[in-house]
PDB file of N, CA and C in Angstrom:
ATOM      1  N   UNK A   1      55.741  81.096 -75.006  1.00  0.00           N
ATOM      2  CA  UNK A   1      55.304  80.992 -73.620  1.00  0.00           C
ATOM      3  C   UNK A   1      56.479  81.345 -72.704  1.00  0.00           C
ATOM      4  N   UNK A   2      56.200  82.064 -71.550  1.00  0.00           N
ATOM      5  CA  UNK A   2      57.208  82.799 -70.720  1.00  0.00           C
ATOM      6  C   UNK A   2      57.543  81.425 -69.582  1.00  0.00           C
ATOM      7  N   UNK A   3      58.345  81.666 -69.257  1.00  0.00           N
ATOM      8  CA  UNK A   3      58.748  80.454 -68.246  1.00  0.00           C
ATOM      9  C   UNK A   3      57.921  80.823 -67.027  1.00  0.00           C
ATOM     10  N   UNK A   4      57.458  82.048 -66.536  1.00  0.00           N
ATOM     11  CA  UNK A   4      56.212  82.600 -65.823  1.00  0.00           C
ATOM     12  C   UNK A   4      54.779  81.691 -66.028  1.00  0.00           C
ATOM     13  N   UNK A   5      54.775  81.670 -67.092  1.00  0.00           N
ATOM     14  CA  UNK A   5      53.794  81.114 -67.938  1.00  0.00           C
ATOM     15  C   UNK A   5      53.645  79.384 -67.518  1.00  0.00           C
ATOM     16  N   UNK A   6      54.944  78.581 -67.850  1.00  0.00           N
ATOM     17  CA  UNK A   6      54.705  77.399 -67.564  1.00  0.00           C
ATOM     18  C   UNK A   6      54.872  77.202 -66.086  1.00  0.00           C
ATOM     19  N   UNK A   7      55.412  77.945 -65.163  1.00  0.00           N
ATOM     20  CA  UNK A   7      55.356  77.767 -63.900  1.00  0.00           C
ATOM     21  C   UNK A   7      53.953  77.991 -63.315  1.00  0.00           C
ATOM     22  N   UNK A   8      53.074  79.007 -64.357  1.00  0.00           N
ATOM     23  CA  UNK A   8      51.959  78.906 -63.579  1.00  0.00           C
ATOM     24  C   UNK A   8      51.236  77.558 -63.588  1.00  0.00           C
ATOM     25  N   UNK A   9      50.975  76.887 -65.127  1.00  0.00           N
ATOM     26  CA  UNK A   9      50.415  76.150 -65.591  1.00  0.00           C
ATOM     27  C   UNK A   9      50.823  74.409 -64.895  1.00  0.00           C
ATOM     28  N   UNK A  10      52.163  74.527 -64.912  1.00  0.00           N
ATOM     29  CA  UNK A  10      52.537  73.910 -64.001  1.00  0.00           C
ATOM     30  C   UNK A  10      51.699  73.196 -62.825  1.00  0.00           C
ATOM     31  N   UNK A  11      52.063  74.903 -62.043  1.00  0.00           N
ATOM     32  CA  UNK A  11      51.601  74.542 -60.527  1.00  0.00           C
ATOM     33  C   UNK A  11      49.944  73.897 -60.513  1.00  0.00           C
ATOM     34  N   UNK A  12      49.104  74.923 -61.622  1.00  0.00           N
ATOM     35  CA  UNK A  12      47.921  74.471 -61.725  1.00  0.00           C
ATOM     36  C   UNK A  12      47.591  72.968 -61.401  1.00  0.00           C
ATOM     37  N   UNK A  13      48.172  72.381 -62.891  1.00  0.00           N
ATOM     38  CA  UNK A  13      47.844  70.813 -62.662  1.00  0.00           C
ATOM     39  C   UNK A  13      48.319  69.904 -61.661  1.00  0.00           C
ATOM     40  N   UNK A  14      49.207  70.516 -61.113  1.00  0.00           N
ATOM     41  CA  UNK A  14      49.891  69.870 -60.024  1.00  0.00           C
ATOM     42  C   UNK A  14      48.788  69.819 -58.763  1.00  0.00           C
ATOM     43  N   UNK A  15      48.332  70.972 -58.959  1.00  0.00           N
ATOM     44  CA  UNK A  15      46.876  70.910 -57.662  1.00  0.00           C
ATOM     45  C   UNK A  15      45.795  70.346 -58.029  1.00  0.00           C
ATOM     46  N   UNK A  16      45.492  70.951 -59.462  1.00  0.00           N
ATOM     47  CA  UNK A  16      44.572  70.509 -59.691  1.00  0.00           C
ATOM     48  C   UNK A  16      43.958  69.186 -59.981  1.00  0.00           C
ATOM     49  N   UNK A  17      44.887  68.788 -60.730  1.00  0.00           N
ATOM     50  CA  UNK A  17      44.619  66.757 -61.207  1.00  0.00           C
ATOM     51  C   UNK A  17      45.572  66.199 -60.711  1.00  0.00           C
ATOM     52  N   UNK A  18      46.872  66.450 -59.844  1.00  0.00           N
ATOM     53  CA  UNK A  18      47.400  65.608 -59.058  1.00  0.00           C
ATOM     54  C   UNK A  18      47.545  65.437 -57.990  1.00  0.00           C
ATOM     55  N   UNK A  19      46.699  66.249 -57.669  1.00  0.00           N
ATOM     56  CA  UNK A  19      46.239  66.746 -56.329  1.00  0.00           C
ATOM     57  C   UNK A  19      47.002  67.009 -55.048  1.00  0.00           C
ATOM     58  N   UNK A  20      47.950  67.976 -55.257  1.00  0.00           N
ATOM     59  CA  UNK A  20      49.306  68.117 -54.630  1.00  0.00           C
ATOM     60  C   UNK A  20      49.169  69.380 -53.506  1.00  0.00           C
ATOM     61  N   UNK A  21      49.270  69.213 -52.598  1.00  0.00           N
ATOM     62  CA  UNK A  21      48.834  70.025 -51.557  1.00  0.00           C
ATOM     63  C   UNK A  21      49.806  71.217 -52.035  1.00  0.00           C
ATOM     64  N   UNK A  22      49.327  72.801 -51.999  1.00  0.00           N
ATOM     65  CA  UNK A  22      49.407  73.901 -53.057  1.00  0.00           C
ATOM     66  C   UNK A  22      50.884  74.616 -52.153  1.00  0.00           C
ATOM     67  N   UNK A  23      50.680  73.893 -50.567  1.00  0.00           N
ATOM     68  CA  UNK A  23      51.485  74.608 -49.954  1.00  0.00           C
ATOM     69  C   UNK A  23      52.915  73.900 -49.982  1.00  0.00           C
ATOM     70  N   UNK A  24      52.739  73.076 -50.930  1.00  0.00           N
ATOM     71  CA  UNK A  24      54.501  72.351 -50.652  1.00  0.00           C
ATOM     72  C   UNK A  24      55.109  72.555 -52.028  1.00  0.00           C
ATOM     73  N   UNK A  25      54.086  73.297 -52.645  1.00  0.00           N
ATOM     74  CA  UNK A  25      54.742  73.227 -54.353  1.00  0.00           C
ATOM     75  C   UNK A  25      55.615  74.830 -54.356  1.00  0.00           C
ATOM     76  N   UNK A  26      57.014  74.377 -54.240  1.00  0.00           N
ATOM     77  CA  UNK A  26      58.151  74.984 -54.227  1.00  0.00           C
ATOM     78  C   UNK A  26      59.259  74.842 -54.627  1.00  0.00           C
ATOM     79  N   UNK A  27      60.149  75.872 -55.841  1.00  0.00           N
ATOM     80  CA  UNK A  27      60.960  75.375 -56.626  1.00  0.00           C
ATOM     81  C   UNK A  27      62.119  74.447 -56.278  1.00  0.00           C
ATOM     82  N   UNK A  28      61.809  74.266 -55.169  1.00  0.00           N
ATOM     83  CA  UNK A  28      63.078  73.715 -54.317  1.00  0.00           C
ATOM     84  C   UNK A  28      62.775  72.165 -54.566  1.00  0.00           C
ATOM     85  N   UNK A  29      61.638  71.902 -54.240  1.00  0.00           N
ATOM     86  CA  UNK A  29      60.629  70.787 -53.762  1.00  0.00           C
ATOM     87  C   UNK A  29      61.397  69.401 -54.941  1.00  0.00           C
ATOM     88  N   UNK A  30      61.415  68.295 -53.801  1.00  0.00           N
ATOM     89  CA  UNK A  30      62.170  67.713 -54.861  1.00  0.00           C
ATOM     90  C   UNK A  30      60.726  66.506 -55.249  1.00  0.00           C
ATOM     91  N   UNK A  31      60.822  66.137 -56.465  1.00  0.00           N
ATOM     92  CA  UNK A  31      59.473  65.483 -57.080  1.00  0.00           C
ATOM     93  C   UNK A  31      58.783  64.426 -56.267  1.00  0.00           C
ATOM     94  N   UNK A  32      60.034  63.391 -56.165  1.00  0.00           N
ATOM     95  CA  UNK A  32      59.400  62.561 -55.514  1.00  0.00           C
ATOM     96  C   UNK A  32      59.603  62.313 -53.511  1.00  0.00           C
ATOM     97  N   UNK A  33      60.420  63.226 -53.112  1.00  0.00           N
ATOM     98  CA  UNK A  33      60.417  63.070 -51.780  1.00  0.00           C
ATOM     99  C   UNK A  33      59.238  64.167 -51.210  1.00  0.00           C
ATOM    100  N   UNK A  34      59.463  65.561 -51.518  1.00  0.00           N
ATOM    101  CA  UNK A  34      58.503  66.069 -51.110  1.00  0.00           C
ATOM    102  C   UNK A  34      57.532  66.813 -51.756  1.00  0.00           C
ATOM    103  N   UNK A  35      56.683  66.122 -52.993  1.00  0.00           N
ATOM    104  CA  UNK A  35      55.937  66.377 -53.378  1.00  0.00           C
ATOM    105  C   UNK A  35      55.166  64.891 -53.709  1.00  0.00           C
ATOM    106  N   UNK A  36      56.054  63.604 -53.181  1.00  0.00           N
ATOM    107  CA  UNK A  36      55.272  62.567 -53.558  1.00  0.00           C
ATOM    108  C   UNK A  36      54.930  62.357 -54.795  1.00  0.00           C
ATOM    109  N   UNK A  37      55.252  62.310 -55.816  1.00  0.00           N
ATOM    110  CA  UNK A  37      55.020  61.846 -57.066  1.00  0.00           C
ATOM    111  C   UNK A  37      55.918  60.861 -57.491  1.00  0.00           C
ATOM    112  N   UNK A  38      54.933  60.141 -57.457  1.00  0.00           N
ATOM    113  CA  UNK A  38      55.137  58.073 -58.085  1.00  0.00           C
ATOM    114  C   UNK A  38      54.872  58.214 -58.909  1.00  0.00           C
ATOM    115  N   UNK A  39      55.366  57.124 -59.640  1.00  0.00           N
ATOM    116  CA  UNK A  39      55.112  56.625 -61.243  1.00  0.00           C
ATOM    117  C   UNK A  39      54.146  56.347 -61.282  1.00  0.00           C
ATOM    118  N   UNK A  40      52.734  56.458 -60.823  1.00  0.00           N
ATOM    119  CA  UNK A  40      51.766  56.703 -61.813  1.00  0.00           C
ATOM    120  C   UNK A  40      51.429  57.835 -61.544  1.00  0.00           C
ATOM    121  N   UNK A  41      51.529  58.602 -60.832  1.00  0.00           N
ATOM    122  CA  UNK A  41      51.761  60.625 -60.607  1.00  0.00           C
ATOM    123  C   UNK A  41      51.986  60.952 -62.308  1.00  0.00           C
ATOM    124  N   UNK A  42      53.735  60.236 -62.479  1.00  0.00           N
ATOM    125  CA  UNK A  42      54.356  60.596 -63.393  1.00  0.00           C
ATOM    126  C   UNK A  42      53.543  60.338 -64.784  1.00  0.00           C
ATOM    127  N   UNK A  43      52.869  58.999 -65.035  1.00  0.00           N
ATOM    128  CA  UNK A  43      51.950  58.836 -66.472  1.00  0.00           C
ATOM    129  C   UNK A  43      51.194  60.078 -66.547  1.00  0.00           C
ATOM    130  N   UNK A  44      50.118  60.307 -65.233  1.00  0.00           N
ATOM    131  CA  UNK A  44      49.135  61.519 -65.588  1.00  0.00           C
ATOM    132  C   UNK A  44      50.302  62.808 -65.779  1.00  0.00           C
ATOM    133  N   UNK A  45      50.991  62.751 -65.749  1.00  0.00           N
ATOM    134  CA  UNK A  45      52.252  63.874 -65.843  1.00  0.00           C
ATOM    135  C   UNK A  45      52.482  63.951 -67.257  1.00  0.00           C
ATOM    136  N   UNK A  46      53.017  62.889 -67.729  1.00  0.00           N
ATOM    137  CA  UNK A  46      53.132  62.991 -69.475  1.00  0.00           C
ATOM    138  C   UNK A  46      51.895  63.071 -69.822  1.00  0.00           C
ATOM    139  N   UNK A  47      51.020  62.559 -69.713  1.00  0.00           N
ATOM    140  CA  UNK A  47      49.651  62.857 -70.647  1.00  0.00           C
ATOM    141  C   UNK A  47      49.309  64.629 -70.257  1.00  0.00           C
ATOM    142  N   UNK A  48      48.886  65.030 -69.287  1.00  0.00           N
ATOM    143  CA  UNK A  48      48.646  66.452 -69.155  1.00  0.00           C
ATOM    144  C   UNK A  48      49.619  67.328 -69.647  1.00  0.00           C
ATOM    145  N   UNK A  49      50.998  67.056 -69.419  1.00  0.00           N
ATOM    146  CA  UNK A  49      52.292  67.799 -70.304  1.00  0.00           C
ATOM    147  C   UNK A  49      52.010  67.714 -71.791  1.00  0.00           C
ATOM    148  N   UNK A  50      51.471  66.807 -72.697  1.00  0.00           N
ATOM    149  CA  UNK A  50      51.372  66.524 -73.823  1.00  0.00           C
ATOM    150  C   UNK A  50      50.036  67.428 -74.510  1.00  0.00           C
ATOM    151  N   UNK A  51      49.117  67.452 -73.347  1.00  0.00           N
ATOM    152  CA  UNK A  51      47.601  68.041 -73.544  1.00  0.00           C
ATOM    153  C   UNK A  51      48.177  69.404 -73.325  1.00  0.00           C
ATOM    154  N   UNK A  52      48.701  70.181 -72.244  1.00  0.00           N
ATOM    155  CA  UNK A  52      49.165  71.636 -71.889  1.00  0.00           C
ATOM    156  C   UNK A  52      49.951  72.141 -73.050  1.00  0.00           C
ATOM    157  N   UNK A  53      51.085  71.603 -73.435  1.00  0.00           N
ATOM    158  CA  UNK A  53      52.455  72.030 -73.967  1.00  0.00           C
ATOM    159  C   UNK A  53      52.477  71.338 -75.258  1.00  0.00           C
ATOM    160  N   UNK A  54      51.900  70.205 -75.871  1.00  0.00           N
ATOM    161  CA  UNK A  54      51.933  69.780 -77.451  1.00  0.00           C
ATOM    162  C   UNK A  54      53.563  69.596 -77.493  1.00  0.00           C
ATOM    163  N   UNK A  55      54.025  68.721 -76.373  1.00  0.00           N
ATOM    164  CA  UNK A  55      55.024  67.872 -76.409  1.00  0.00           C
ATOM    165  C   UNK A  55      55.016  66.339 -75.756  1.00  0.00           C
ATOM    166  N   UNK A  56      56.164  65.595 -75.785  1.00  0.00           N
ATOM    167  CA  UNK A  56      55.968  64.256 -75.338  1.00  0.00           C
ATOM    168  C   UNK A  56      57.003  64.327 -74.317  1.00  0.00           C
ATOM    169  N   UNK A  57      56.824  63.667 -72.963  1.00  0.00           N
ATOM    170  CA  UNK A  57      58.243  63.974 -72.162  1.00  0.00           C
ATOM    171  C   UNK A  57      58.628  62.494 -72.209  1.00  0.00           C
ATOM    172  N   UNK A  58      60.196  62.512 -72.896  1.00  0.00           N
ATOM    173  CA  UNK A  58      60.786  61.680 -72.936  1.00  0.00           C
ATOM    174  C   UNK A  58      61.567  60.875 -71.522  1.00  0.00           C
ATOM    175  N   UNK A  59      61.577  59.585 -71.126  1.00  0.00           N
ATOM    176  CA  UNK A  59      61.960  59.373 -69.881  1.00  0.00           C
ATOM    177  C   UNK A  59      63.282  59.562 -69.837  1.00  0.00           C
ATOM    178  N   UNK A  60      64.037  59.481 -70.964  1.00  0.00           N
ATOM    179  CA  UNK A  60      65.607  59.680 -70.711  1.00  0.00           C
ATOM    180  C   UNK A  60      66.400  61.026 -70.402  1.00  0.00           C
ATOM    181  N   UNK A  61      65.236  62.241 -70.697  1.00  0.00           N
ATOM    182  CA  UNK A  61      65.460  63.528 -70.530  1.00  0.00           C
ATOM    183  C   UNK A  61      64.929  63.879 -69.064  1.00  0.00           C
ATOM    184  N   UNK A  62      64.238  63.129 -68.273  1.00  0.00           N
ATOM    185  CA  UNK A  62      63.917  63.163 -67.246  1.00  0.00           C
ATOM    186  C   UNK A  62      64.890  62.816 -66.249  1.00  0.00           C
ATOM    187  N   UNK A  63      65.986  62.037 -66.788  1.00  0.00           N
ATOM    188  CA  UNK A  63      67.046  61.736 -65.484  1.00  0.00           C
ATOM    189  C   UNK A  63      67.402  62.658 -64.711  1.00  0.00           C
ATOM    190  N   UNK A  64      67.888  63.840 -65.419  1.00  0.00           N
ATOM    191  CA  UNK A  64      68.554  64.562 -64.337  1.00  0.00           C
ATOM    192  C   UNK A  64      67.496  65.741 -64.006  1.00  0.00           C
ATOM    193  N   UNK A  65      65.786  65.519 -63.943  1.00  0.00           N
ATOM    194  CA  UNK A  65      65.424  66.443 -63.399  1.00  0.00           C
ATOM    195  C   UNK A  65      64.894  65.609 -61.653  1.00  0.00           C
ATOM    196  N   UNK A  66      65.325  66.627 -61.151  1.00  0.00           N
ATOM    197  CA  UNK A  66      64.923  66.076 -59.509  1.00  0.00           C
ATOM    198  C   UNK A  66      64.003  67.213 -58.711  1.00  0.00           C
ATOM    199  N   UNK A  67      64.087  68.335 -58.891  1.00  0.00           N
ATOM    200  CA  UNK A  67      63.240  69.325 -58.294  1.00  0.00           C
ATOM    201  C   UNK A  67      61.958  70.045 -59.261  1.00  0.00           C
ATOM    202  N   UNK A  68      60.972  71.014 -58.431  1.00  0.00           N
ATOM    203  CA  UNK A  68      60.427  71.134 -59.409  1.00  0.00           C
ATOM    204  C   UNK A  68      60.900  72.209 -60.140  1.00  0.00           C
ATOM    205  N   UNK A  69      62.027  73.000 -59.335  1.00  0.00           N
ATOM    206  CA  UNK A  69      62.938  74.007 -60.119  1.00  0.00           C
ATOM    207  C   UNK A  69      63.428  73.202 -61.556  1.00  0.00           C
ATOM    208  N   UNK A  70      63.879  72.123 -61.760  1.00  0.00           N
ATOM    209  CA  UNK A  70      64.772  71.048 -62.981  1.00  0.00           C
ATOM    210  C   UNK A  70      63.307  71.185 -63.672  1.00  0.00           C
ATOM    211  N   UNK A  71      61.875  70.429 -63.178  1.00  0.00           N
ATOM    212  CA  UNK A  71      61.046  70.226 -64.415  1.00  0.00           C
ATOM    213  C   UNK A  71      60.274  71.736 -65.143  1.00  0.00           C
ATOM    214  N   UNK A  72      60.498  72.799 -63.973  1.00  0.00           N
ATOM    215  CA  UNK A  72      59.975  74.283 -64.708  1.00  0.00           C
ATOM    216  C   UNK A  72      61.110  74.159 -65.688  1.00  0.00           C
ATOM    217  N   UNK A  73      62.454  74.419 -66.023  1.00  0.00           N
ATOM    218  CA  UNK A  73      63.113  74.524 -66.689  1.00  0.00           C
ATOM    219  C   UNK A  73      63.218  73.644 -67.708  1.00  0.00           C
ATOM    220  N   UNK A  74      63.023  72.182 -67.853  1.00  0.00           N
ATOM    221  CA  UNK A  74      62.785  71.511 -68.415  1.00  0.00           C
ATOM    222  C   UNK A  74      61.586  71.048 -69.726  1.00  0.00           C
ATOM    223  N   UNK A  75      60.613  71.512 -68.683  1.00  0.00           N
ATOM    224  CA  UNK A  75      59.535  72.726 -69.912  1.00  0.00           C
ATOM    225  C   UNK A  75      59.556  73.542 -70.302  1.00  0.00           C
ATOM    226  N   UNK A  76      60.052  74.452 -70.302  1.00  0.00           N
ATOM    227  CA  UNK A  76      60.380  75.796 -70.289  1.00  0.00           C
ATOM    228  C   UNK A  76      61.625  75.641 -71.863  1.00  0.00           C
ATOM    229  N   UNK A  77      62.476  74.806 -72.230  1.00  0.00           N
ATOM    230  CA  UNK A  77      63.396  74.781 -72.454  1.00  0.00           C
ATOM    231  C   UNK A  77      62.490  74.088 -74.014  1.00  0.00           C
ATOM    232  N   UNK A  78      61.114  73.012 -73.535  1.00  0.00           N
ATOM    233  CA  UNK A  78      60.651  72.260 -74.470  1.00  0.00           C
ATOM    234  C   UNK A  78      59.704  73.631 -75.702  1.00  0.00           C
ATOM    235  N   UNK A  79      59.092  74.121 -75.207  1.00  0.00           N
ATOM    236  CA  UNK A  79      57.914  75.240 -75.451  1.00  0.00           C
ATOM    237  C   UNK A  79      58.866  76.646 -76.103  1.00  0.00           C
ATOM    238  N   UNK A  80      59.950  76.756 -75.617  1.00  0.00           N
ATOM    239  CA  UNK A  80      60.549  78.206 -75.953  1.00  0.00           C
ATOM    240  C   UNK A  80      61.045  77.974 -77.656  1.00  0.00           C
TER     241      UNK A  80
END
């Protein structure tokens, strides 16, 4: 899968089941200030990551992601 690839899939669920207004989803965008995603954002986050990608996102590998530029790469890094 191309990192094209998970950025699309990405953005998808991000609109689609987390219902993230389409116009703020930008690699810049940091998770939880301006895209609003709380910890329970984040559960439906691991379960759909697990259903999309046939991985588990570990919380300790999550520390240092803060944008959604960190979690494209972060998948991207899981899938390749």
């Amino acid at each position: 899968m191309t990192k094209n690839e998970v950025i699309s899939k990405v953005n998808e669920f991000l609109v689609d089941e987390i219902e993230i207004d389409e116009a703020v989803i930008k690699p810049e965008a940091k998770l939880k200030d301006d895209l609003g995603i709380d910890s329970l954002d984040f559960v439906d986050i691991v379960v759909i990551v697990e259903k999309h990608f046939g991985f588990k996102i570990k919380p300790e590998e999550m520390a240092n992601v803060r944008t959604l530029s960190d979690f494209y790469d972060y998948i991207a890094s899981k899938v390749s």
